[in-house]
N, C-alpha and C. Protein backbone atom coordinates (compact mmCIF):
# COMPACT_ATOMS: atom_id res chain seq x y z
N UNK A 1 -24.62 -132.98 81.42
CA UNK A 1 -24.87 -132.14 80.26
C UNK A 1 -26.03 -131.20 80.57
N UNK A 2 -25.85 -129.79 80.23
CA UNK A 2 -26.78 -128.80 80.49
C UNK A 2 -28.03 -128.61 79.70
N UNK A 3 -28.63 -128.86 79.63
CA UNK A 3 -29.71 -128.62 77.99
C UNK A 3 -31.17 -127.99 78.87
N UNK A 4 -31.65 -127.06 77.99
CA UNK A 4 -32.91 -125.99 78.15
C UNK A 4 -33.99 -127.02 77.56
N UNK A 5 -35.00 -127.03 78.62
CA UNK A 5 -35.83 -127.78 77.69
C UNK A 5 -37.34 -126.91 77.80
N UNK A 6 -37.83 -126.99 76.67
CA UNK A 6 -39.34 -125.01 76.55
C UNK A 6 -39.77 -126.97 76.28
N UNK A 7 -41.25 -126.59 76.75
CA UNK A 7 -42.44 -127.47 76.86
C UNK A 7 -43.73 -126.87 75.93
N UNK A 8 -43.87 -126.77 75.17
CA UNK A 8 -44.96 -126.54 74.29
C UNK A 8 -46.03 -127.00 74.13
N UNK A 9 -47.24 -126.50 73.41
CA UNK A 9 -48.33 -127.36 73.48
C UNK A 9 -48.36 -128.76 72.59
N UNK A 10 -47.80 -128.49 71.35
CA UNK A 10 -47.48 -129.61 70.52
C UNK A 10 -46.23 -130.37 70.55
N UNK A 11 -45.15 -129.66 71.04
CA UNK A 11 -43.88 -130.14 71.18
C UNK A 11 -43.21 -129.63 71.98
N UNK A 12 -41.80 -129.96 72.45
CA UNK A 12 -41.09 -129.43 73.37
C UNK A 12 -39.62 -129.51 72.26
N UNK A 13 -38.93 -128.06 72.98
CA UNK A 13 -38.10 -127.87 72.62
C UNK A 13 -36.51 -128.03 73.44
N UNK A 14 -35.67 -128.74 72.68
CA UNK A 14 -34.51 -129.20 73.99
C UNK A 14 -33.07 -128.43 72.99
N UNK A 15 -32.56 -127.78 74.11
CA UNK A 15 -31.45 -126.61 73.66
C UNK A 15 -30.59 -127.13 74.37
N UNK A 16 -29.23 -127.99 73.98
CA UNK A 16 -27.74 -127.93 74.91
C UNK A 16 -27.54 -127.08 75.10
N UNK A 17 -27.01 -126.62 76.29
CA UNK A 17 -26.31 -125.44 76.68
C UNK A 17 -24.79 -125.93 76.84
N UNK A 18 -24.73 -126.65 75.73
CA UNK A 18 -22.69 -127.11 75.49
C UNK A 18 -22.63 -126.19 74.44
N UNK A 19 -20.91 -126.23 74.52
CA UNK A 19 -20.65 -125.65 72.92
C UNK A 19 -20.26 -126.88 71.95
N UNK A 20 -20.01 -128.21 72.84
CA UNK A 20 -19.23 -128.89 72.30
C UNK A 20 -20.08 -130.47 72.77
N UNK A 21 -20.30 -131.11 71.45
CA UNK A 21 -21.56 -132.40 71.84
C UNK A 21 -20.30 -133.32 71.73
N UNK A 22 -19.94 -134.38 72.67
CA UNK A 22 -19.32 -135.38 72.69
C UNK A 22 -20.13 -136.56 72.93
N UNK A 23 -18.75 -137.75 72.94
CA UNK A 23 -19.73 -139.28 72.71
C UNK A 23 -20.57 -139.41 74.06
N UNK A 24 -19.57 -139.10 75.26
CA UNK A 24 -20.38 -139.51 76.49
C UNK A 24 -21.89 -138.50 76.56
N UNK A 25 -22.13 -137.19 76.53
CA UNK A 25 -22.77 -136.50 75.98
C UNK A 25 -24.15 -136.86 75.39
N UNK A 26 -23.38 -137.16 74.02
CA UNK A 26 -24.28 -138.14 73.33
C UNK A 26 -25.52 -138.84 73.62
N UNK A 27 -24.80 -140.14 74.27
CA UNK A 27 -25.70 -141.15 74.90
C UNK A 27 -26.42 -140.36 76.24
N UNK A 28 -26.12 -139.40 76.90
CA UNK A 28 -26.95 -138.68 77.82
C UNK A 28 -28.40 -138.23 77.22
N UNK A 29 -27.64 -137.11 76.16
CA UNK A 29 -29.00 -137.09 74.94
C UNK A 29 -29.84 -137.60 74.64
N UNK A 30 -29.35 -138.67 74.19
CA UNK A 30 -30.09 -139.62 73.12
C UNK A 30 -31.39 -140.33 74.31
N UNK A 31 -30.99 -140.37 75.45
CA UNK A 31 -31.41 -140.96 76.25
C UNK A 31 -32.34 -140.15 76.98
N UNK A 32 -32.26 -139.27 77.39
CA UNK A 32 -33.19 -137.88 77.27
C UNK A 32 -34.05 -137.52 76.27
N UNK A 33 -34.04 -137.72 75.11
CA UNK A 33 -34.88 -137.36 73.71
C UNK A 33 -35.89 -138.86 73.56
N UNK A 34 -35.27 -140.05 73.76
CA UNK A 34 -35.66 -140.82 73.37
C UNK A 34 -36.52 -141.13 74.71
N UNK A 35 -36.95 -140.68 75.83
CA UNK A 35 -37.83 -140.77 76.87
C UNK A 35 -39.01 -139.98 76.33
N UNK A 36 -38.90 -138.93 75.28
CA UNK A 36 -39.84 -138.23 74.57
C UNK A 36 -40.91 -139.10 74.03
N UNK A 37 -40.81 -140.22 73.46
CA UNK A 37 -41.32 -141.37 72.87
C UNK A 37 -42.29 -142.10 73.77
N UNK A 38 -42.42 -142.18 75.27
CA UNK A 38 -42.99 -142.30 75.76
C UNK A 38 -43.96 -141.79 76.25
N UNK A 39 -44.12 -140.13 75.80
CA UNK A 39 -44.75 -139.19 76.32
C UNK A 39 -45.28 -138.91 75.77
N UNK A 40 -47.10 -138.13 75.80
CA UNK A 40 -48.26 -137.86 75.24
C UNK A 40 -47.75 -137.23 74.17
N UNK A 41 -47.20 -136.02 74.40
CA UNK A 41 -46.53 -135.30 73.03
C UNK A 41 -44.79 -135.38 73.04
N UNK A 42 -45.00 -136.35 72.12
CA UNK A 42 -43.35 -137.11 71.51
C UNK A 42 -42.52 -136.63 70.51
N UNK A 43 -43.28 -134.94 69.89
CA UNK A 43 -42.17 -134.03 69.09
C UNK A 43 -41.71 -133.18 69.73
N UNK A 44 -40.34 -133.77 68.84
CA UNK A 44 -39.27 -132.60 69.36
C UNK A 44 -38.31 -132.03 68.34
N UNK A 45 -38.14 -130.93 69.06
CA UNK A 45 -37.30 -129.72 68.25
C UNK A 45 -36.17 -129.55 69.20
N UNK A 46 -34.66 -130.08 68.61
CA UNK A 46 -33.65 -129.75 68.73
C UNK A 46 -33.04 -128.77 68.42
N UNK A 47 -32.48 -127.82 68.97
CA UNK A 47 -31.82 -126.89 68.61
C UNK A 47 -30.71 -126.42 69.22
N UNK A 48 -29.63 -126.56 68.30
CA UNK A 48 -28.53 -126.34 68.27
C UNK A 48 -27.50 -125.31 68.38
N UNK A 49 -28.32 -124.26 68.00
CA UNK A 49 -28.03 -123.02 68.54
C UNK A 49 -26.54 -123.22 68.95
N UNK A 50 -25.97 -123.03 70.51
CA UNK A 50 -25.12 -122.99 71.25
C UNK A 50 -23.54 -123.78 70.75
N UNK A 51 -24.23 -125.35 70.11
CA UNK A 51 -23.35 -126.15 69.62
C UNK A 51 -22.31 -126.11 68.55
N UNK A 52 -20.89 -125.57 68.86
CA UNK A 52 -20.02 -125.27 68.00
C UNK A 52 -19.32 -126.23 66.77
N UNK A 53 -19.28 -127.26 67.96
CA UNK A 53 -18.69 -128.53 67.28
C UNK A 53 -19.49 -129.83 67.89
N UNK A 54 -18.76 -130.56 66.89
CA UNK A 54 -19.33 -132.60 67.35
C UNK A 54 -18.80 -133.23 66.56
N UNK A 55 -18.58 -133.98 67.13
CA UNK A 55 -18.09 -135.34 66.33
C UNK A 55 -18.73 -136.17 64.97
N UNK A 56 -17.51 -136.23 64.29
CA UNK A 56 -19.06 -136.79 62.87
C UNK A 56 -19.89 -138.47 64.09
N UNK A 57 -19.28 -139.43 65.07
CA UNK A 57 -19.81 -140.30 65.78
C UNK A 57 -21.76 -139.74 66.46
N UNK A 58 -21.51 -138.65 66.68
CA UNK A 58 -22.64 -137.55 67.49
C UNK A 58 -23.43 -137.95 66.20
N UNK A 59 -23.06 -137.18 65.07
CA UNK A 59 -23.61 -136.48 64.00
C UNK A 59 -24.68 -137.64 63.36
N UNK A 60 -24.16 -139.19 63.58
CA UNK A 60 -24.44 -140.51 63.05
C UNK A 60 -25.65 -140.69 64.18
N UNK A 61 -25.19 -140.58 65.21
CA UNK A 61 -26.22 -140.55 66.63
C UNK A 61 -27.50 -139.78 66.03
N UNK A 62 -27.34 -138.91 66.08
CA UNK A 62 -28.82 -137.43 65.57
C UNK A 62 -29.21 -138.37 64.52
N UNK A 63 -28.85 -138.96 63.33
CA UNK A 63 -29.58 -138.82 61.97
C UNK A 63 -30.01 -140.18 62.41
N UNK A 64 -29.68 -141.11 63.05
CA UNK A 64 -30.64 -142.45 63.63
C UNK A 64 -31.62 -142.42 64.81
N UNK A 65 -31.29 -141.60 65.52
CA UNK A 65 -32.64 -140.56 66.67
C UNK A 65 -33.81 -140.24 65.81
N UNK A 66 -33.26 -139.55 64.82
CA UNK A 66 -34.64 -138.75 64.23
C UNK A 66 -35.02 -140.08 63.22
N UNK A 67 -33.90 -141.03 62.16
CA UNK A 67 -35.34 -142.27 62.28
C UNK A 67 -36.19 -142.31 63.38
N UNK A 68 -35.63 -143.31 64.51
CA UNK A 68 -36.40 -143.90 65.35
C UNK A 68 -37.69 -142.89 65.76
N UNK A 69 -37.91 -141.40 66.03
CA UNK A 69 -38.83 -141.02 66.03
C UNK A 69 -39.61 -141.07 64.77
N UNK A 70 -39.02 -141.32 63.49
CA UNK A 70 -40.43 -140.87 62.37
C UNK A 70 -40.43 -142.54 62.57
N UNK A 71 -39.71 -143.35 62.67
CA UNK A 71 -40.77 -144.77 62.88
C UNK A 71 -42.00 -145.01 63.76
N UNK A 72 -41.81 -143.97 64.71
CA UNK A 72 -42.86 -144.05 66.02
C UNK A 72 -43.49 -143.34 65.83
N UNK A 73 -43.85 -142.49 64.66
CA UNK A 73 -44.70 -141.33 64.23
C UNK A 73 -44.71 -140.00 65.27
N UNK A 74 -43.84 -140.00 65.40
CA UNK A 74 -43.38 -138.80 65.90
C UNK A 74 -42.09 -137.75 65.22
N UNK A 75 -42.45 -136.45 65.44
CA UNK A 75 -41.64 -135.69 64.38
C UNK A 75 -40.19 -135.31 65.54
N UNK A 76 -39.17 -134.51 64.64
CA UNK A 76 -37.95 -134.50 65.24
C UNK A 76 -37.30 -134.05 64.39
N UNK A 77 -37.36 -132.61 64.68
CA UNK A 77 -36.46 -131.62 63.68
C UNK A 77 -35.49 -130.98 64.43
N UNK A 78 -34.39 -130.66 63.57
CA UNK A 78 -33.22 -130.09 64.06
C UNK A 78 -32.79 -128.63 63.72
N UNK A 79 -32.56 -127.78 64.77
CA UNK A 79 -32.69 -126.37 64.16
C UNK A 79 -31.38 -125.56 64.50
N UNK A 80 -30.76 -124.21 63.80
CA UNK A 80 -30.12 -123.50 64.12
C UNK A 80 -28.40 -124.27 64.33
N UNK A 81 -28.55 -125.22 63.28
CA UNK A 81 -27.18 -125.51 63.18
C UNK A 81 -25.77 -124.30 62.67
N UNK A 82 -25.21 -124.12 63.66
CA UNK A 82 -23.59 -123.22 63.41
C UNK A 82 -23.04 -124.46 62.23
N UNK A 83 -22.15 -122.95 61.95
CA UNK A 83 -21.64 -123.36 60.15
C UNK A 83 -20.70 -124.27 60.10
N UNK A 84 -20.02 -124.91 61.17
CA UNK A 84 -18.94 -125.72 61.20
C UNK A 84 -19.92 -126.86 61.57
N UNK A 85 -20.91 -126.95 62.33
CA UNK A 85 -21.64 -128.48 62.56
C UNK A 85 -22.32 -128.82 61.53
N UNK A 86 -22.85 -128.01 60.45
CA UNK A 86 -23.26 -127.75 59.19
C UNK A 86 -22.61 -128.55 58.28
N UNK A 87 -21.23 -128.11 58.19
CA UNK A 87 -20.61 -128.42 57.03
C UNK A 87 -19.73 -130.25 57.77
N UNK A 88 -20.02 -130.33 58.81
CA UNK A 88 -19.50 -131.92 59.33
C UNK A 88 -20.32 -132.63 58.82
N UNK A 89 -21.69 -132.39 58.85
CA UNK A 89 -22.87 -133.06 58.80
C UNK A 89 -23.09 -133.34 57.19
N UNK A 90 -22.81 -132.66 56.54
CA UNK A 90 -22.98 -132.60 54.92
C UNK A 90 -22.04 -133.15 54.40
N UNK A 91 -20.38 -132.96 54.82
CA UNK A 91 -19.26 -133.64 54.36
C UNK A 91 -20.14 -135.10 54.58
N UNK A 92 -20.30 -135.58 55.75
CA UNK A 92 -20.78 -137.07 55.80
C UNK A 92 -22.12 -137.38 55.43
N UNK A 93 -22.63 -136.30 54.70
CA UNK A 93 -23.20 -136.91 54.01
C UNK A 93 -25.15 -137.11 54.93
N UNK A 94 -24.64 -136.57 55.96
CA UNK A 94 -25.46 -136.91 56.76
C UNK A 94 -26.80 -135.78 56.84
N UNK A 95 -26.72 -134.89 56.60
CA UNK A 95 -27.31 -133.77 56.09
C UNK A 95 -28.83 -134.14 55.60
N UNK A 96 -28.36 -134.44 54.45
CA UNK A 96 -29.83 -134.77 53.62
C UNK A 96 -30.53 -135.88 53.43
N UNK A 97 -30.37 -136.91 55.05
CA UNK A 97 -31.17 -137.55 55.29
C UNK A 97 -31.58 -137.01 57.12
N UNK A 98 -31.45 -136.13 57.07
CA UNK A 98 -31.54 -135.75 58.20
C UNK A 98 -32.86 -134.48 58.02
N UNK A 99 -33.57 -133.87 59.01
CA UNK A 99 -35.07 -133.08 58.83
C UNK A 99 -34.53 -131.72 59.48
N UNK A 100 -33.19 -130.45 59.04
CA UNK A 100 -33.24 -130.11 59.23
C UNK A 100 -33.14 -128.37 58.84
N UNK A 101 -33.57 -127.59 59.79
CA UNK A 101 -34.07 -126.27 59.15
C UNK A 101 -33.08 -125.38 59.55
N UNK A 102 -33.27 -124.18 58.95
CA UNK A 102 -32.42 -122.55 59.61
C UNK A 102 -32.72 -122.22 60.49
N UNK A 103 -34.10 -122.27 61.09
CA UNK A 103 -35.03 -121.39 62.17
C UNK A 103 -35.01 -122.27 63.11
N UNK A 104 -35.98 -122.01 64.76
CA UNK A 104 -36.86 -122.63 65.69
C UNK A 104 -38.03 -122.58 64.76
N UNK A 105 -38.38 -121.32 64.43
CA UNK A 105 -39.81 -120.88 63.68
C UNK A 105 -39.78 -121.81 62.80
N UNK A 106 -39.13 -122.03 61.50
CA UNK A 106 -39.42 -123.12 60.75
C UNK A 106 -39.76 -124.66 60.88
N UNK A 107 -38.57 -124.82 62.20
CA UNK A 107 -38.76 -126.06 63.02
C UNK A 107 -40.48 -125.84 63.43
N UNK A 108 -40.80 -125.20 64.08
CA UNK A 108 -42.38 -125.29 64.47
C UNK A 108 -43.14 -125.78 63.26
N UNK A 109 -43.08 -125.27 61.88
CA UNK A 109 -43.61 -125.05 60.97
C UNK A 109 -43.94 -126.69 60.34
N UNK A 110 -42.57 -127.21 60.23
CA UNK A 110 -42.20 -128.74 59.88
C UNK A 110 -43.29 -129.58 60.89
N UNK A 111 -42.87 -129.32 62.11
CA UNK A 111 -43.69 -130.18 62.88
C UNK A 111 -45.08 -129.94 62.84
N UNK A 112 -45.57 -129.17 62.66
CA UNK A 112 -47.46 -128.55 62.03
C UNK A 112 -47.16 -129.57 60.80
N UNK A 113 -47.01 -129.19 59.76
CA UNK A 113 -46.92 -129.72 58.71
C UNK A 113 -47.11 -131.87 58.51
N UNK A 114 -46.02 -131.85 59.55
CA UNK A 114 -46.08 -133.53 59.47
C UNK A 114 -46.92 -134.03 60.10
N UNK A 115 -47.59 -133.29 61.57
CA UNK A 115 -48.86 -133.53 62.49
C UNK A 115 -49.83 -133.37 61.11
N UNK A 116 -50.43 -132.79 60.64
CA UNK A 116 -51.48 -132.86 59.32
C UNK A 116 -51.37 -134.06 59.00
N UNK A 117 -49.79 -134.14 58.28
CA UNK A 117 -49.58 -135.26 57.41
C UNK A 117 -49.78 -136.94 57.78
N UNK A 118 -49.96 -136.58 58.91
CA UNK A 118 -49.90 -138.13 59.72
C UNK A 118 -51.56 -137.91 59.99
N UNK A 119 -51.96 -137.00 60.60
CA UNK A 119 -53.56 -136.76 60.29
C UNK A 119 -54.40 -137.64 58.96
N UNK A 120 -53.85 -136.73 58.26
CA UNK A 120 -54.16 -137.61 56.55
C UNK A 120 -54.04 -138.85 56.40
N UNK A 121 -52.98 -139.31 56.75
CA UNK A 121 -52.83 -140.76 56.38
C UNK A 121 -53.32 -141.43 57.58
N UNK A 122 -53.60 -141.30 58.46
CA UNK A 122 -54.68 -141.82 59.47
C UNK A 122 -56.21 -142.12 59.07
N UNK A 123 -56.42 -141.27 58.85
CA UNK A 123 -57.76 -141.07 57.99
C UNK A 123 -58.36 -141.77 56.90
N UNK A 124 -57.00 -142.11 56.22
CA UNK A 124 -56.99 -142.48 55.25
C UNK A 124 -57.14 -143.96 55.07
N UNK A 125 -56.49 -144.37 56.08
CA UNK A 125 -56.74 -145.95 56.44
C UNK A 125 -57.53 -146.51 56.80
N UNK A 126 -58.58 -145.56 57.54
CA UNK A 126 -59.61 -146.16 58.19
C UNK A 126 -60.50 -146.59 57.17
């Protein structure tokens, strides 16, 4: 599987260069993103851009990825979803438990936002 990956100062950004996310795919992904978790800076911005189609199986994959990162306090937003992976994702429902935006730019924005927010409640505990 082909995927662009931009390295940022706060996050890195990982772009398939598929049009089409399948199961085997998938677990390539997931397995690639989830090595993020180990690493100093563990947000990431998916973007979808390129991705025409997927499987609602994929779609179930993404929305339990991005738990497992907000369990590990790490952010994981999804960006630039095409209108047919859009409307898979929402038929199941999967949509609006899922963290995702229109933009990259907004994606940046989310991840500022939740870095604060985890700031705060750090702070807060002590």
């Amino acid at each position: 599987m082909n995927v662009k990956i931009d390295t940022k100062e706060r996050f890195t950004v990982i772009t398939p260069e598929e049009e089409q996310l399948t199961a085997n795919m998938t677990a390539e992904l997931k397995d690639l993103l989830l090595s993020y978790l180990q690493k100093d800076i563990p947000h990431i911005i998916l973007n979808l851009l390129k991705v025409t189609t997927l499987d609602e199986k994929t779609g179930e994959e993404l929305a339990m990825l991005q738990q497992q990162f907000y369990e590990n306090s790490a952010s994981f937003v999804i960006c630039e979803l095409q209108e047919k992976v859009e409307k898979l994702l929402d038929e199941k429902e999967l949509l609006e438990v899922m963290n995702v935006t229109p933009t990259e730019s907004e994606a940046w924005d989310v991840l500022q936002m939740e870095e604060i927010e985890r700031e705060l409640l750090d702070s807060g505990e002590e």
